[in-house]
PDB file of N, CA and C in Angstrom:
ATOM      1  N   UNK A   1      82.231  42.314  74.071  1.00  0.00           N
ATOM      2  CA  UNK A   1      82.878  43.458  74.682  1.00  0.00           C
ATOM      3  C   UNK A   1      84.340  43.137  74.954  1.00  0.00           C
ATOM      4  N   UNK A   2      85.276  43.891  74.808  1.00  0.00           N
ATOM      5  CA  UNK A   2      86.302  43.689  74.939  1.00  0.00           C
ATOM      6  C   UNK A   2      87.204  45.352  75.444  1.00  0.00           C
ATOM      7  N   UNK A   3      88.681  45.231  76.848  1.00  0.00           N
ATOM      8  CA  UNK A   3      88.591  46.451  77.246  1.00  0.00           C
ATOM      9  C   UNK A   3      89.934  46.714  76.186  1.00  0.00           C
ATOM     10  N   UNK A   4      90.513  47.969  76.131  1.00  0.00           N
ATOM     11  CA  UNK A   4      91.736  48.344  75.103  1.00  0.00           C
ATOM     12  C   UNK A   4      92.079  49.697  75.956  1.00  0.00           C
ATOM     13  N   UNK A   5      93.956  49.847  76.018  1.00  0.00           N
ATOM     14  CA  UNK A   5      94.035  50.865  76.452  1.00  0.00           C
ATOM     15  C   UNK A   5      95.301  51.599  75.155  1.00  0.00           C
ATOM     16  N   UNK A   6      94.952  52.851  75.400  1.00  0.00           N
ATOM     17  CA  UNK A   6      96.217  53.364  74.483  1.00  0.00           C
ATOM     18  C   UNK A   6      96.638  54.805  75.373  1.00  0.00           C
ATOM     19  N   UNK A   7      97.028  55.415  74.371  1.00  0.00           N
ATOM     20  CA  UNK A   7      98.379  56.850  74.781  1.00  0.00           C
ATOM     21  C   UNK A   7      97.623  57.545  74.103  1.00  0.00           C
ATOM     22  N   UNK A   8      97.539  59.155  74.320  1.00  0.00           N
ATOM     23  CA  UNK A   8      97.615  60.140  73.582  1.00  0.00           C
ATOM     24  C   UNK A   8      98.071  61.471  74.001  1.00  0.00           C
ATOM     25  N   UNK A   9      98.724  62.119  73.296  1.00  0.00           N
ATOM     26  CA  UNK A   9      99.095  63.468  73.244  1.00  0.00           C
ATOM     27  C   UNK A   9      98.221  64.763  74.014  1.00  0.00           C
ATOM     28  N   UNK A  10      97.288  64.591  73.804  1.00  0.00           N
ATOM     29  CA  UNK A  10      95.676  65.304  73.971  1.00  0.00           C
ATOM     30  C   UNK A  10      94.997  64.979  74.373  1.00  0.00           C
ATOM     31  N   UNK A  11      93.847  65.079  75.660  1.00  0.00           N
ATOM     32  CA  UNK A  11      92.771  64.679  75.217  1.00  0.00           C
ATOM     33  C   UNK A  11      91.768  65.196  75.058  1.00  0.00           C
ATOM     34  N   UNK A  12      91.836  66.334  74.790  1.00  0.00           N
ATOM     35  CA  UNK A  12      90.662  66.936  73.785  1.00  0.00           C
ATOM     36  C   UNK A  12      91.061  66.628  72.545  1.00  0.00           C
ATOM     37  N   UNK A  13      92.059  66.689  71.928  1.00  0.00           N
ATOM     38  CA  UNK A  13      92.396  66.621  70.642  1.00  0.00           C
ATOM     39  C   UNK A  13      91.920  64.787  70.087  1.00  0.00           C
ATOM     40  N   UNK A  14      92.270  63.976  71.101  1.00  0.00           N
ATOM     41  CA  UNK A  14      91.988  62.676  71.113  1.00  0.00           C
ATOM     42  C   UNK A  14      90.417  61.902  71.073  1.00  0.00           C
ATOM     43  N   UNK A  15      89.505  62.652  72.331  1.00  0.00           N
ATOM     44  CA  UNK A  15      88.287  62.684  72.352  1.00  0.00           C
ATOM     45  C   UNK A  15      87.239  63.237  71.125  1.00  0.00           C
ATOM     46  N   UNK A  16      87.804  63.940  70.375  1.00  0.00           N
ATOM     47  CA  UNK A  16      87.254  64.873  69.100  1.00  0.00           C
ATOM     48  C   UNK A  16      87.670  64.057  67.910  1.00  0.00           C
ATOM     49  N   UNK A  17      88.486  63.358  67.696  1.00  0.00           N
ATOM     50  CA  UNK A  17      88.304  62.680  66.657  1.00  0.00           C
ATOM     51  C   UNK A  17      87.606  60.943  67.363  1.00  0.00           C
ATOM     52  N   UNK A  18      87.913  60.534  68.290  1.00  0.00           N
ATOM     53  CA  UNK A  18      87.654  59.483  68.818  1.00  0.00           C
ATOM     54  C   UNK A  18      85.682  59.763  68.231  1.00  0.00           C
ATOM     55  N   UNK A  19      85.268  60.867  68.847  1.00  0.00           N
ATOM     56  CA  UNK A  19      83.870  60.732  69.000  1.00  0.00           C
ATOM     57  C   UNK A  19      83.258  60.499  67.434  1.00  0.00           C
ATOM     58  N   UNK A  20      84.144  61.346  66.533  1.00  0.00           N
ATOM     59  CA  UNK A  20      83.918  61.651  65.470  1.00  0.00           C
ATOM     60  C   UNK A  20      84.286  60.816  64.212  1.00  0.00           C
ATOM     61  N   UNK A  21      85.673  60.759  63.013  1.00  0.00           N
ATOM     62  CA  UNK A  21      85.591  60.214  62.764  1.00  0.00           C
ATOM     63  C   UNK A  21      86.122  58.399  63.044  1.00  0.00           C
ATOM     64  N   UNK A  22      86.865  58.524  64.465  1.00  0.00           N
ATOM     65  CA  UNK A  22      87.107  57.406  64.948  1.00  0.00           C
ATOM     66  C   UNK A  22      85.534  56.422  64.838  1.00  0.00           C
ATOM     67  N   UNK A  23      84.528  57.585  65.527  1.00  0.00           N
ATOM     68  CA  UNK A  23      83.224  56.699  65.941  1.00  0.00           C
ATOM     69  C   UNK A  23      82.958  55.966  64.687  1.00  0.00           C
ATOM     70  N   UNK A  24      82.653  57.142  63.363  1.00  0.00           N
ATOM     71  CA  UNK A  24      81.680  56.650  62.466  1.00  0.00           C
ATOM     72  C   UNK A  24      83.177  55.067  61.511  1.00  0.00           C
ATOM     73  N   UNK A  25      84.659  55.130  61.452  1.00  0.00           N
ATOM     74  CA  UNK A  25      85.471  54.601  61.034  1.00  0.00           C
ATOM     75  C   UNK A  25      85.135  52.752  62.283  1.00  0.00           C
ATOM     76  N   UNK A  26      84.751  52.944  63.351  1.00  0.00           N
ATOM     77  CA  UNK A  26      84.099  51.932  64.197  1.00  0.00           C
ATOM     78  C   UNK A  26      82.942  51.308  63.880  1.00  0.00           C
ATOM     79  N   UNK A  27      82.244  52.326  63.478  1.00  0.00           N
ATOM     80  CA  UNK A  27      80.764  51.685  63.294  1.00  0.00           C
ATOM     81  C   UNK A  27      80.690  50.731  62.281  1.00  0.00           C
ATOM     82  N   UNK A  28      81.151  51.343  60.923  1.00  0.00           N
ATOM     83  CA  UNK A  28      81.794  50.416  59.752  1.00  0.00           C
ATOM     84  C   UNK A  28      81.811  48.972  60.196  1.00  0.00           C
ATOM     85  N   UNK A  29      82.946  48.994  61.120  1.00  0.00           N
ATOM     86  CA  UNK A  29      83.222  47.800  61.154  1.00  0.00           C
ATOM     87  C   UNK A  29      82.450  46.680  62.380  1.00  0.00           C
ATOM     88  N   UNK A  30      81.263  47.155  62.714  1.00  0.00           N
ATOM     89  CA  UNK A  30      80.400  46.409  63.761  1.00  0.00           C
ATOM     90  C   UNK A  30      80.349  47.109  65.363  1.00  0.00           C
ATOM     91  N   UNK A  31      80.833  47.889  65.610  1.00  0.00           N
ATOM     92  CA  UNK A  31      81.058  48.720  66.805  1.00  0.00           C
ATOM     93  C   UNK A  31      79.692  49.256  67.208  1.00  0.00           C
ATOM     94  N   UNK A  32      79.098  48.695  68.691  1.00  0.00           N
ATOM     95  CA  UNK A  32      78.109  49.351  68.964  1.00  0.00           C
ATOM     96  C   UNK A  32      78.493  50.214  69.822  1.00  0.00           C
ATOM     97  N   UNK A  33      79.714  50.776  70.576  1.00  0.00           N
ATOM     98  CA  UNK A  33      79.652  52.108  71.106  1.00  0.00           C
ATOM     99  C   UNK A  33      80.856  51.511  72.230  1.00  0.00           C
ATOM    100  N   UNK A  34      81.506  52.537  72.696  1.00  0.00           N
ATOM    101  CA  UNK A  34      82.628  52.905  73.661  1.00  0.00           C
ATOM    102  C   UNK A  34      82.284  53.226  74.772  1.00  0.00           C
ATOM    103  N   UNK A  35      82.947  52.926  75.733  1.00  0.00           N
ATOM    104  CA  UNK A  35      83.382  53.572  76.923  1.00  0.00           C
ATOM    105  C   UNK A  35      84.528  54.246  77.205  1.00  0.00           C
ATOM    106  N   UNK A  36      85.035  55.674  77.600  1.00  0.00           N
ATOM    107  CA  UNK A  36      86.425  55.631  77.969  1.00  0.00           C
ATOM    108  C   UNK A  36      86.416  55.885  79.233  1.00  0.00           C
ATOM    109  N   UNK A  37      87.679  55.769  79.679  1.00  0.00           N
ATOM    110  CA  UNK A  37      87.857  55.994  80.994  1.00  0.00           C
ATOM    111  C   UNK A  37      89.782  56.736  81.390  1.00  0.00           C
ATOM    112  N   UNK A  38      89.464  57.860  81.889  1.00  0.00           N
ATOM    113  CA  UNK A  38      90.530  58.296  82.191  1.00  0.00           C
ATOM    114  C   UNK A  38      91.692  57.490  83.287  1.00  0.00           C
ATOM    115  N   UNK A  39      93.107  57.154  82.687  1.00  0.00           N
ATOM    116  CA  UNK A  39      94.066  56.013  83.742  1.00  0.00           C
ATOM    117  C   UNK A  39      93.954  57.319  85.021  1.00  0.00           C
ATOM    118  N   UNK A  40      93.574  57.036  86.050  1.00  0.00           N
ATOM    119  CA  UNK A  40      94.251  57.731  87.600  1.00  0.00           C
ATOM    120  C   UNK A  40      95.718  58.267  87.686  1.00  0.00           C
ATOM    121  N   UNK A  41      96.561  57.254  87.102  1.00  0.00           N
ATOM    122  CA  UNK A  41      98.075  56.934  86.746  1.00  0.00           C
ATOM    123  C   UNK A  41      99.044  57.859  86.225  1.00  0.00           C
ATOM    124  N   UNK A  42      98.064  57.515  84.738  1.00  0.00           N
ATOM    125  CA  UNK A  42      98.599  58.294  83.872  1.00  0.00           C
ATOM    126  C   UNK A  42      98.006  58.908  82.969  1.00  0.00           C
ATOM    127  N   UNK A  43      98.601  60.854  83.019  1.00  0.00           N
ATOM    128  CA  UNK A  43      97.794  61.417  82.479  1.00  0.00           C
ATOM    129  C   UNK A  43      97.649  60.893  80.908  1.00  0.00           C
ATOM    130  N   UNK A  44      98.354  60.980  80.527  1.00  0.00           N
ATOM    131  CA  UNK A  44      98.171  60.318  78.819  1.00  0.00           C
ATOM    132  C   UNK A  44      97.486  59.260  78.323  1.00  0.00           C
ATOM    133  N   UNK A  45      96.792  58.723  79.037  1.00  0.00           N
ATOM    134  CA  UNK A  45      96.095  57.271  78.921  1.00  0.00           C
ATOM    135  C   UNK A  45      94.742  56.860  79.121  1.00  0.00           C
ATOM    136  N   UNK A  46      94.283  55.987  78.386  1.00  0.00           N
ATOM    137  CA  UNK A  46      92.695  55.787  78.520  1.00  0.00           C
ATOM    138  C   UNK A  46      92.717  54.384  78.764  1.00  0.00           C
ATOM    139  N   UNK A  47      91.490  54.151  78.985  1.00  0.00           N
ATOM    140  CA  UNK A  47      91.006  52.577  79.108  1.00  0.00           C
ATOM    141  C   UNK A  47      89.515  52.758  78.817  1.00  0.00           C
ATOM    142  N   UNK A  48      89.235  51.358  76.971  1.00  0.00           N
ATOM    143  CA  UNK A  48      88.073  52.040  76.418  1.00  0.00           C
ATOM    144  C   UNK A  48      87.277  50.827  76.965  1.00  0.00           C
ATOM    145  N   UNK A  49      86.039  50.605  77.170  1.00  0.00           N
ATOM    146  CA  UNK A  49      85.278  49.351  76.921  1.00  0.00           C
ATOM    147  C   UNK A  49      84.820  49.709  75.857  1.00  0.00           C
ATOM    148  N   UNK A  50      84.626  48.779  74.947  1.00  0.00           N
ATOM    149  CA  UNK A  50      84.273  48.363  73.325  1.00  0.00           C
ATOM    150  C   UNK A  50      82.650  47.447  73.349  1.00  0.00           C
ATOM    151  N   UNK A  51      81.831  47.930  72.803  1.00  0.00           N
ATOM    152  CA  UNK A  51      80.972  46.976  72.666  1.00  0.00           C
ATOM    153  C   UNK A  51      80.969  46.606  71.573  1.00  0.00           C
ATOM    154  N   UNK A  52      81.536  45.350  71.615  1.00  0.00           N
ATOM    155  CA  UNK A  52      82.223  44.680  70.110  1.00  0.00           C
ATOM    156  C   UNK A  52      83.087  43.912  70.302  1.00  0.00           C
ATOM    157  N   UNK A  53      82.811  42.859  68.658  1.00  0.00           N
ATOM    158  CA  UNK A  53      83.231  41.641  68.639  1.00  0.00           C
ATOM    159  C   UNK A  53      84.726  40.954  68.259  1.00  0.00           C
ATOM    160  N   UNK A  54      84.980  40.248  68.499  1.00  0.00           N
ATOM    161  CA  UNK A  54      86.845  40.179  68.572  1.00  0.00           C
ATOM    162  C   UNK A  54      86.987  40.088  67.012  1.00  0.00           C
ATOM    163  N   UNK A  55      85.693  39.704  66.083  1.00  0.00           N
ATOM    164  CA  UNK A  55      86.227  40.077  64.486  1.00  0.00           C
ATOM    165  C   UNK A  55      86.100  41.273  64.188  1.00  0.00           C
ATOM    166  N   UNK A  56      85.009  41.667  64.533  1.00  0.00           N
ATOM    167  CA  UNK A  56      84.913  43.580  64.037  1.00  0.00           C
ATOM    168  C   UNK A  56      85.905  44.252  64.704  1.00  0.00           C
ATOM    169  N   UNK A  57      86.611  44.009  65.615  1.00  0.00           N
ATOM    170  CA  UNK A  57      87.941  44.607  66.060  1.00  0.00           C
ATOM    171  C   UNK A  57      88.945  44.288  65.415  1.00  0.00           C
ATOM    172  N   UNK A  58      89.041  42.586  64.471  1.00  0.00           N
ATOM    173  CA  UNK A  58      90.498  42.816  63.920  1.00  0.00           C
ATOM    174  C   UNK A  58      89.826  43.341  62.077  1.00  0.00           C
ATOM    175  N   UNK A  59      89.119  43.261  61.804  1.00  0.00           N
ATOM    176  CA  UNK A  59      88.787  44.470  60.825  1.00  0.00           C
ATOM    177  C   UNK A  59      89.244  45.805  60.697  1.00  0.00           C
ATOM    178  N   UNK A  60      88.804  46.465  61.593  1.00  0.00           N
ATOM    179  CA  UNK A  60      88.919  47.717  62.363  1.00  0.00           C
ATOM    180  C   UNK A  60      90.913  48.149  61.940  1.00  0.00           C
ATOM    181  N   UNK A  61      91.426  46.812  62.732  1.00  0.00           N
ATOM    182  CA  UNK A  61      92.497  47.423  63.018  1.00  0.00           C
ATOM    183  C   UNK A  61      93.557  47.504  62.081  1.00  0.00           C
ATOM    184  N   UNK A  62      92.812  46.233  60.985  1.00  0.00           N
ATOM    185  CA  UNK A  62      93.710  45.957  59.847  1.00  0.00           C
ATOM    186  C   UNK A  62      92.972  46.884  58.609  1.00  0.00           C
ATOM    187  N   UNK A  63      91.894  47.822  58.706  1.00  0.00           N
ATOM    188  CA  UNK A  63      91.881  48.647  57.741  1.00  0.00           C
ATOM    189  C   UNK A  63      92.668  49.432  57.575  1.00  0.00           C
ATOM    190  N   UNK A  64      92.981  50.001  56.363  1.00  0.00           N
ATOM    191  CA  UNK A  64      94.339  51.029  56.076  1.00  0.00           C
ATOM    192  C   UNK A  64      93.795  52.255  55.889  1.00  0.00           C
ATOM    193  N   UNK A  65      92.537  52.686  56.394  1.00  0.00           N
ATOM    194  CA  UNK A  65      92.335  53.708  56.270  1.00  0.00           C
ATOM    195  C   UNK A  65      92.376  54.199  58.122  1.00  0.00           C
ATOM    196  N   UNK A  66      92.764  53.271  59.158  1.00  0.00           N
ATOM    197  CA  UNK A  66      93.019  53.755  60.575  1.00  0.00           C
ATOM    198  C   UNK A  66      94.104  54.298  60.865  1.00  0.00           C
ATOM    199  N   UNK A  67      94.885  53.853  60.386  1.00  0.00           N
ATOM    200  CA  UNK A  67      96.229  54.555  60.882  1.00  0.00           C
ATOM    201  C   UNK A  67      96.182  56.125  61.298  1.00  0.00           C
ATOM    202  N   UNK A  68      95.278  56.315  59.545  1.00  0.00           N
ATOM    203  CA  UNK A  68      95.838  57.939  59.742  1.00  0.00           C
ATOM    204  C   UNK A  68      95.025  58.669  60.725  1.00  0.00           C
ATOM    205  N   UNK A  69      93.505  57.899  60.558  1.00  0.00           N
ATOM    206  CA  UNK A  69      92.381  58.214  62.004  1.00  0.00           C
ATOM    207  C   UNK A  69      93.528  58.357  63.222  1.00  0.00           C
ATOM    208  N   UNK A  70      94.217  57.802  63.418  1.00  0.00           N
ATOM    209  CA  UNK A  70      94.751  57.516  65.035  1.00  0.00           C
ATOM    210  C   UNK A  70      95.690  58.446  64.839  1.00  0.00           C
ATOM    211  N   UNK A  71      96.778  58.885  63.685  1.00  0.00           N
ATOM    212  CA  UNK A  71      97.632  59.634  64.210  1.00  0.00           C
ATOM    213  C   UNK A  71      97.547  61.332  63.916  1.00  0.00           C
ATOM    214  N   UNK A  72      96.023  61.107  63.625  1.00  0.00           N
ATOM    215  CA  UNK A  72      95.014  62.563  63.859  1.00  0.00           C
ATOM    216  C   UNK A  72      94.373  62.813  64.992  1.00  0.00           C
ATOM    217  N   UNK A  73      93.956  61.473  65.705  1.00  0.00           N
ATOM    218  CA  UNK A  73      93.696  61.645  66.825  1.00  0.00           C
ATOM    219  C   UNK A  73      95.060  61.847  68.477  1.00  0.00           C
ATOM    220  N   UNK A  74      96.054  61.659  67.410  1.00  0.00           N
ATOM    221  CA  UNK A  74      97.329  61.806  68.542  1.00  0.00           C
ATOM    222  C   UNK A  74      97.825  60.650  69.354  1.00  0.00           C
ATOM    223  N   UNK A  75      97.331  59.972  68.933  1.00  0.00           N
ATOM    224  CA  UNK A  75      97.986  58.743  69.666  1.00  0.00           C
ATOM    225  C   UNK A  75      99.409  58.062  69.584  1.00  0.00           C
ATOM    226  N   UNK A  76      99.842  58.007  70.541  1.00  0.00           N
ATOM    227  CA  UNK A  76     101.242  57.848  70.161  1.00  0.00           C
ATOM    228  C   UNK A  76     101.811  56.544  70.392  1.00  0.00           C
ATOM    229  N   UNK A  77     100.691  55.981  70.151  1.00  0.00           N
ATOM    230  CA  UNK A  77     101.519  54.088  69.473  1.00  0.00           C
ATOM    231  C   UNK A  77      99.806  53.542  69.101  1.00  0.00           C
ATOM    232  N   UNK A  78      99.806  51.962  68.580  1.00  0.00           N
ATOM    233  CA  UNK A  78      98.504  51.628  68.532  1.00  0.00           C
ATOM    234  C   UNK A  78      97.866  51.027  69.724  1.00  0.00           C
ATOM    235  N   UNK A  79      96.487  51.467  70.020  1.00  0.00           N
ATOM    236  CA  UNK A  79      95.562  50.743  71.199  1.00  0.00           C
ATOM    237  C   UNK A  79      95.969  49.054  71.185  1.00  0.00           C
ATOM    238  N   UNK A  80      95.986  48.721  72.390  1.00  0.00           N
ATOM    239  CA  UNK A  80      96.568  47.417  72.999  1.00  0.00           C
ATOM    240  C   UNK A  80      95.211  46.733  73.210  1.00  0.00           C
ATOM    241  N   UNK A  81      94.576  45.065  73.388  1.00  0.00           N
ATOM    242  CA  UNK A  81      93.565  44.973  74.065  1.00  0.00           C
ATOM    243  C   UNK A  81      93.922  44.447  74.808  1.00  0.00           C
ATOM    244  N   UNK A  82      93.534  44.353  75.997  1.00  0.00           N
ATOM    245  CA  UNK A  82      93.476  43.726  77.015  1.00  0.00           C
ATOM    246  C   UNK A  82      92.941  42.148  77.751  1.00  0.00           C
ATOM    247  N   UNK A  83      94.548  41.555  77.832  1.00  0.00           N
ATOM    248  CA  UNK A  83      93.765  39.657  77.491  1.00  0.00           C
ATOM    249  C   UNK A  83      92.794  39.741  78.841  1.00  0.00           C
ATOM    250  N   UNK A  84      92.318  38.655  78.756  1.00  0.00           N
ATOM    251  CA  UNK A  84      90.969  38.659  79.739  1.00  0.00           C
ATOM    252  C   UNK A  84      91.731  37.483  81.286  1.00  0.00           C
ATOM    253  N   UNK A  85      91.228  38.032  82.385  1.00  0.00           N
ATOM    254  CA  UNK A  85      91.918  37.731  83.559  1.00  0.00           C
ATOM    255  C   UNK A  85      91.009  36.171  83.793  1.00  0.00           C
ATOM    256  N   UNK A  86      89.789  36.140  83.365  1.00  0.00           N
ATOM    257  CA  UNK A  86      88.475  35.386  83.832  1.00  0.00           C
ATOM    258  C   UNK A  86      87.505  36.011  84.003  1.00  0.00           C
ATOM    259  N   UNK A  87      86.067  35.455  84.124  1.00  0.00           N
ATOM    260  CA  UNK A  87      84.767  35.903  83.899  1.00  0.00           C
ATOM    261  C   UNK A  87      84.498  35.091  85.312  1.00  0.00           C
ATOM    262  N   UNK A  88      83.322  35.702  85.617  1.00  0.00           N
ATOM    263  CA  UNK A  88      82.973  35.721  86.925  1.00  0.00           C
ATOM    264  C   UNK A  88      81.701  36.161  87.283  1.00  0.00           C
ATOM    265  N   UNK A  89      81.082  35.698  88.119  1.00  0.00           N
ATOM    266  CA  UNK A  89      79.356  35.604  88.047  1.00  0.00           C
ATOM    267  C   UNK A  89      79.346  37.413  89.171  1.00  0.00           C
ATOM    268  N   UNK A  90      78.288  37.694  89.101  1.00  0.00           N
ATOM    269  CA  UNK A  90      78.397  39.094  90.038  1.00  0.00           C
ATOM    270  C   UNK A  90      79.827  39.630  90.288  1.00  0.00           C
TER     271      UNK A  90
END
C-alpha cells in the first residue's frame, strides 16, 4: 500500500474517469483497489490509498498510454507519492 496525492480541475469529472478507465488502466498493472480522500485544505486535491506494490506503481506510471488517462481525467500535474514518515504498531 502506498498513499499519493494529486490536483484536479473536477471532481466529478476526475472521479469518472478515475473509477473507470483509470480503474481498469490500474488493474493492468497489479492494482487491487483505491481509496480517495477529499484534502479539507484544498478544494482541488485528493489523497488516494493504493493497494499496491511500489513495482506495479512504477509500471503504471511509466506506461504511455497514462498520460492521456490523466489529462482526461483533469489533472493538472502528475500524482506525487508520498515518502513514508515510519510504521508503527497500533
Amino acid at each position: 500500500m502506498f498513499l499519493a496525492t494529486t490536483t484536479f480541475e473536477d471532481f466529478d469529472r476526475f472521479t469518472e474517469v478515475f473509477s473507470t478507465t483509470g480503474a481498469e488502466k490500474r488493474r493492468q498493472h497489479g492494482s487491487k483497489g483505491a481509496t480517495v480522500f477529499r484534502d479539507p485544505n484544498e478544494q482541488d486535491r485528493v489523497w488516494v490509498i493504493f493497494d499496491w506494490d511500489a513495482e506495479g506503481w512504477k509500471r503504471f506510471a511509466s506506461d504511455p498510454e497514462v498520460p492521456p488517462i490523466m489529462q482526461d481525467a483533469g489533472h493538472k500535474g502528475r500524482p506525487q507519492v508520498a515518502e513514508p514518515g515510519g510504521q508503527y504498531d497500533a
